[in-house]
C-alpha atoms as a PDB file:
ATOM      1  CA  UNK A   1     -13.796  -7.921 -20.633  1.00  0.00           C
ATOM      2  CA  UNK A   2     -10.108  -7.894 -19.834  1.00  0.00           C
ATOM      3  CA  UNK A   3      -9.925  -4.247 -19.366  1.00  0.00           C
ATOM      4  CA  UNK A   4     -13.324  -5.128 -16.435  1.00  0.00           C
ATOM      5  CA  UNK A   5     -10.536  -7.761 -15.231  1.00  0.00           C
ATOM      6  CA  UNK A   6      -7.616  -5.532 -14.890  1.00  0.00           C
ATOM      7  CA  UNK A   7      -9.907  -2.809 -12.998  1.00  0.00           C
ATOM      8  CA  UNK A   8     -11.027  -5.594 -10.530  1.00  0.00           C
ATOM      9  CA  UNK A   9      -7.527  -6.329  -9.864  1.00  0.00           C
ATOM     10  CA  UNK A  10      -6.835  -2.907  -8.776  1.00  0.00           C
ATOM     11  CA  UNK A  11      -9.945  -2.871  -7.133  1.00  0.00           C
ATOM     12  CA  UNK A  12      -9.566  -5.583  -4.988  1.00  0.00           C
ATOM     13  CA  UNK A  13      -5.476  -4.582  -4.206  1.00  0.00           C
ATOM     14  CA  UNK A  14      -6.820  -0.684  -3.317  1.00  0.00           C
ATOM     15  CA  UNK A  15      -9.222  -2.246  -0.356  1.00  0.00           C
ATOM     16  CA  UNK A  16      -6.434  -4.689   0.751  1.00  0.00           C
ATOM     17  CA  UNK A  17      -3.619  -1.933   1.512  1.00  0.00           C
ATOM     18  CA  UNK A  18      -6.214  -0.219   2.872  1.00  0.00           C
ATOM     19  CA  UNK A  19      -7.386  -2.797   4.632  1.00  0.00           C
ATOM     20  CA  UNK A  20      -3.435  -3.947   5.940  1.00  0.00           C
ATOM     21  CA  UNK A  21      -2.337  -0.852   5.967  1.00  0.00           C
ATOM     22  CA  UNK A  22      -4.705   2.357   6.979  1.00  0.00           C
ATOM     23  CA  UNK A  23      -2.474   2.860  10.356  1.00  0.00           C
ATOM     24  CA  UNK A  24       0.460   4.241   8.602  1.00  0.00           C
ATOM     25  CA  UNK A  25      -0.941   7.054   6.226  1.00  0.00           C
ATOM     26  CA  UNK A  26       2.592   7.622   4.309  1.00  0.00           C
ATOM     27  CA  UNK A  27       3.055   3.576   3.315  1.00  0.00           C
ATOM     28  CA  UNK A  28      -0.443   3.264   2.632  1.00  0.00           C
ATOM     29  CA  UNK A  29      -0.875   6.838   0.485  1.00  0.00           C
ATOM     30  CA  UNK A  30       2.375   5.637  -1.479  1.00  0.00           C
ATOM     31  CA  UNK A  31       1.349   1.745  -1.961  1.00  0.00           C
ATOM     32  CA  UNK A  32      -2.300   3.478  -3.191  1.00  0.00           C
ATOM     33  CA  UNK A  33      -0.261   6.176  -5.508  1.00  0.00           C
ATOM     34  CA  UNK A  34       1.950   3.740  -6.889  1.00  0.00           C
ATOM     35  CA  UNK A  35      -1.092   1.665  -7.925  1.00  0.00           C
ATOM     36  CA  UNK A  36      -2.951   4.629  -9.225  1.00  0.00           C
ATOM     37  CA  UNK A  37      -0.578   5.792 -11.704  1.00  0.00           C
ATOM     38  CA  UNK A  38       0.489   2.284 -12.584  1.00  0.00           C
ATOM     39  CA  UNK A  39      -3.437   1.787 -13.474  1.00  0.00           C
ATOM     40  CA  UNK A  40      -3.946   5.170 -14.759  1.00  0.00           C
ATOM     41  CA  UNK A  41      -1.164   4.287 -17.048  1.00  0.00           C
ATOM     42  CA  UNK A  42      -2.272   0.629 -17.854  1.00  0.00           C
ATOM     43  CA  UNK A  43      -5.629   2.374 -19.014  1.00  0.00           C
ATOM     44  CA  UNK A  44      -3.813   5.286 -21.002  1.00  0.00           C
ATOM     45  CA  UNK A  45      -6.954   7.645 -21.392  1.00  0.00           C
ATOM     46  CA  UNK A  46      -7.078  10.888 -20.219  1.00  0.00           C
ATOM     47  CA  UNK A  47     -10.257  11.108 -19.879  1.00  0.00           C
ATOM     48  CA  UNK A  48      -9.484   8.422 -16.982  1.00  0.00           C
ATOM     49  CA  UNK A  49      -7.073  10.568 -15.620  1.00  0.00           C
ATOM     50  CA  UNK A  50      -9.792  13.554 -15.098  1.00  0.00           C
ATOM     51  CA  UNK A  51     -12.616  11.056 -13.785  1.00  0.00           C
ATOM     52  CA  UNK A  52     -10.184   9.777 -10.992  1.00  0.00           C
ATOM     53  CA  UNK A  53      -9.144  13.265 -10.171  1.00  0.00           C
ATOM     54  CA  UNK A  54     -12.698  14.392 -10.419  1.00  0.00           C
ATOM     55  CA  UNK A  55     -13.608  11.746  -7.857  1.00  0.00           C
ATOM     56  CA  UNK A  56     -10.665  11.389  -5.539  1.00  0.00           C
ATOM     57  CA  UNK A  57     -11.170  15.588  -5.169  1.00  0.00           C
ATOM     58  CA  UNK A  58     -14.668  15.556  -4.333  1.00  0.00           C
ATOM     59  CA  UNK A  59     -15.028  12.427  -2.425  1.00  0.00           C
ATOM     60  CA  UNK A  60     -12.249  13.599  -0.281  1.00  0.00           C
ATOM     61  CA  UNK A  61     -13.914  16.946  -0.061  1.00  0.00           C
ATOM     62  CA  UNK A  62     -17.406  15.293   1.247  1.00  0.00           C
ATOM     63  CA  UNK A  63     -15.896  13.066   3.841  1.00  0.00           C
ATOM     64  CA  UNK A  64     -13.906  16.023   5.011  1.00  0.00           C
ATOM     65  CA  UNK A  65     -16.873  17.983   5.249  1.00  0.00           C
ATOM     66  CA  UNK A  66     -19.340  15.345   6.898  1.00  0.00           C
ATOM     67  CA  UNK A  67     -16.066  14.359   9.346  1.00  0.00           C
ATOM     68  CA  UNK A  68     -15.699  18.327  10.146  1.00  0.00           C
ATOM     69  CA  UNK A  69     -20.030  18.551  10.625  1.00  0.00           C
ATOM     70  CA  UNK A  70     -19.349  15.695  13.314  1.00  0.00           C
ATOM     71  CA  UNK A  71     -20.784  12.820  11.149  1.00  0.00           C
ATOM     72  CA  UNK A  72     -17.882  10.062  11.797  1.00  0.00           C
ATOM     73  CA  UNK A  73     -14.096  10.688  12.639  1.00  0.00           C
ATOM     74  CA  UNK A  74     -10.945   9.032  11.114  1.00  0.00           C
ATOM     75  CA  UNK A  75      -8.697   7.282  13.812  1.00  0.00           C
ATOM     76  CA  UNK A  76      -5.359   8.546  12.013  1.00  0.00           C
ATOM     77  CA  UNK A  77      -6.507  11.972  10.687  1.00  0.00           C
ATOM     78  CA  UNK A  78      -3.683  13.502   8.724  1.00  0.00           C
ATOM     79  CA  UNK A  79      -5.396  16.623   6.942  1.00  0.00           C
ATOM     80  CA  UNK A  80      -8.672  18.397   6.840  1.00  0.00           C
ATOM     81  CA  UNK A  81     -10.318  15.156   8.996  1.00  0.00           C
ATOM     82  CA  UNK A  82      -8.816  12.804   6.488  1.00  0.00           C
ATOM     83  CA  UNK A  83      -6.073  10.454   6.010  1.00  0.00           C
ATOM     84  CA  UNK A  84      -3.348  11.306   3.711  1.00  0.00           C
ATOM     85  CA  UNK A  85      -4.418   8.218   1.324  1.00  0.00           C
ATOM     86  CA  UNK A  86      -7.854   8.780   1.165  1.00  0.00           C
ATOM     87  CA  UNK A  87      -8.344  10.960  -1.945  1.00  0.00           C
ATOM     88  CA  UNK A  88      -6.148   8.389  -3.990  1.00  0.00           C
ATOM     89  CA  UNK A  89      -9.064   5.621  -2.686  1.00  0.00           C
ATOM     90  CA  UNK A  90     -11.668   7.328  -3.512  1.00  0.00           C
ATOM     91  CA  UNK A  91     -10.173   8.014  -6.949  1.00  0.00           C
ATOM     92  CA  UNK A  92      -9.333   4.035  -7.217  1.00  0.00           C
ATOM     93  CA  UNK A  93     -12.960   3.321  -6.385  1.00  0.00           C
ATOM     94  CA  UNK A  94     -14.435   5.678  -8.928  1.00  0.00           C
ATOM     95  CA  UNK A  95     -12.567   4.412 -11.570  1.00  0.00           C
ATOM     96  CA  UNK A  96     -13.360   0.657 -10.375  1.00  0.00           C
ATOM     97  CA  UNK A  97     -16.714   1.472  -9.988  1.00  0.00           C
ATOM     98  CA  UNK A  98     -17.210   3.184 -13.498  1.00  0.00           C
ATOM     99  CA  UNK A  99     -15.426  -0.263 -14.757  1.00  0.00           C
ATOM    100  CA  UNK A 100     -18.108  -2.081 -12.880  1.00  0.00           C
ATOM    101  CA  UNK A 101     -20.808  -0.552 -14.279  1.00  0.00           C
ATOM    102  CA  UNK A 102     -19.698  -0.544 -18.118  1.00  0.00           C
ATOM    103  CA  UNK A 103     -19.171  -4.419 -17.510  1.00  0.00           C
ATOM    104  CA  UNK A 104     -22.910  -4.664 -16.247  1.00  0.00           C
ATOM    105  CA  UNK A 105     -24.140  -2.389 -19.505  1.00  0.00           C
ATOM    106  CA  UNK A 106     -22.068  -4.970 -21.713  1.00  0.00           C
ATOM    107  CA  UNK A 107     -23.739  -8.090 -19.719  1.00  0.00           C
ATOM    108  CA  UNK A 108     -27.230  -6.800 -20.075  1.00  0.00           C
ATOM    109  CA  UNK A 109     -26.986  -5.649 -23.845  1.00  0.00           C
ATOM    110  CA  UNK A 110     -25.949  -9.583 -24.254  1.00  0.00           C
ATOM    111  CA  UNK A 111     -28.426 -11.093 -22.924  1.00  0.00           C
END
């Protein structure tokens, strides 16, 4: 349950510099790396490690793909159709979103 907490917490403060700070890719790609390895540390599993790298590579490879195909275009494109900070988000999200679910799995097998 704590560890669910924690992972919301990061969660929530990935969308907000997002959120705050998309405009400037540099502040908002360091404010989203500083969180990652602070949580990547926090969790100390490297299995953790590999998921968010897993994630934050391929996510960042799809949207760069679908952006390049003409699907949707990023206002402050800084490589490949993408902003600097976006592989670090998607790697925050798959690691909250992993969280997410093994909270739900605990919640159900309770009840």
């Amino acid at each position: 349950m704590k560890h669910s907490l924690i992972s919301l917490i990061f969660f929530i403060l990935t969308v907000l510099a997002v959120a705050f700070f998309w405009e400037n890719s540099l502040l908002t790609c360091g404010i989203l790396a500083f969180l990652s390895i602070t949580f990547l540390l926090i969790l100390k599993d490297k299995y953790n490690v590999y998921f968010y790298l897993t994630v934050a590579t391929s996510g960042a490879l799809a949207e760069s793909f679908c952006v390049m195909m003409g699907a949707w275009k990023y206002s402050y494109a800084n490589f490949l159709g993408i902003p600097y900070w976006l592989p670090l988000a998607w790697g925050m999200a798959g690691l909250g979103f992993k969280d997410i679910y093994g909270l739900i799995k605990l919640l159900r097998n309770r009840f």
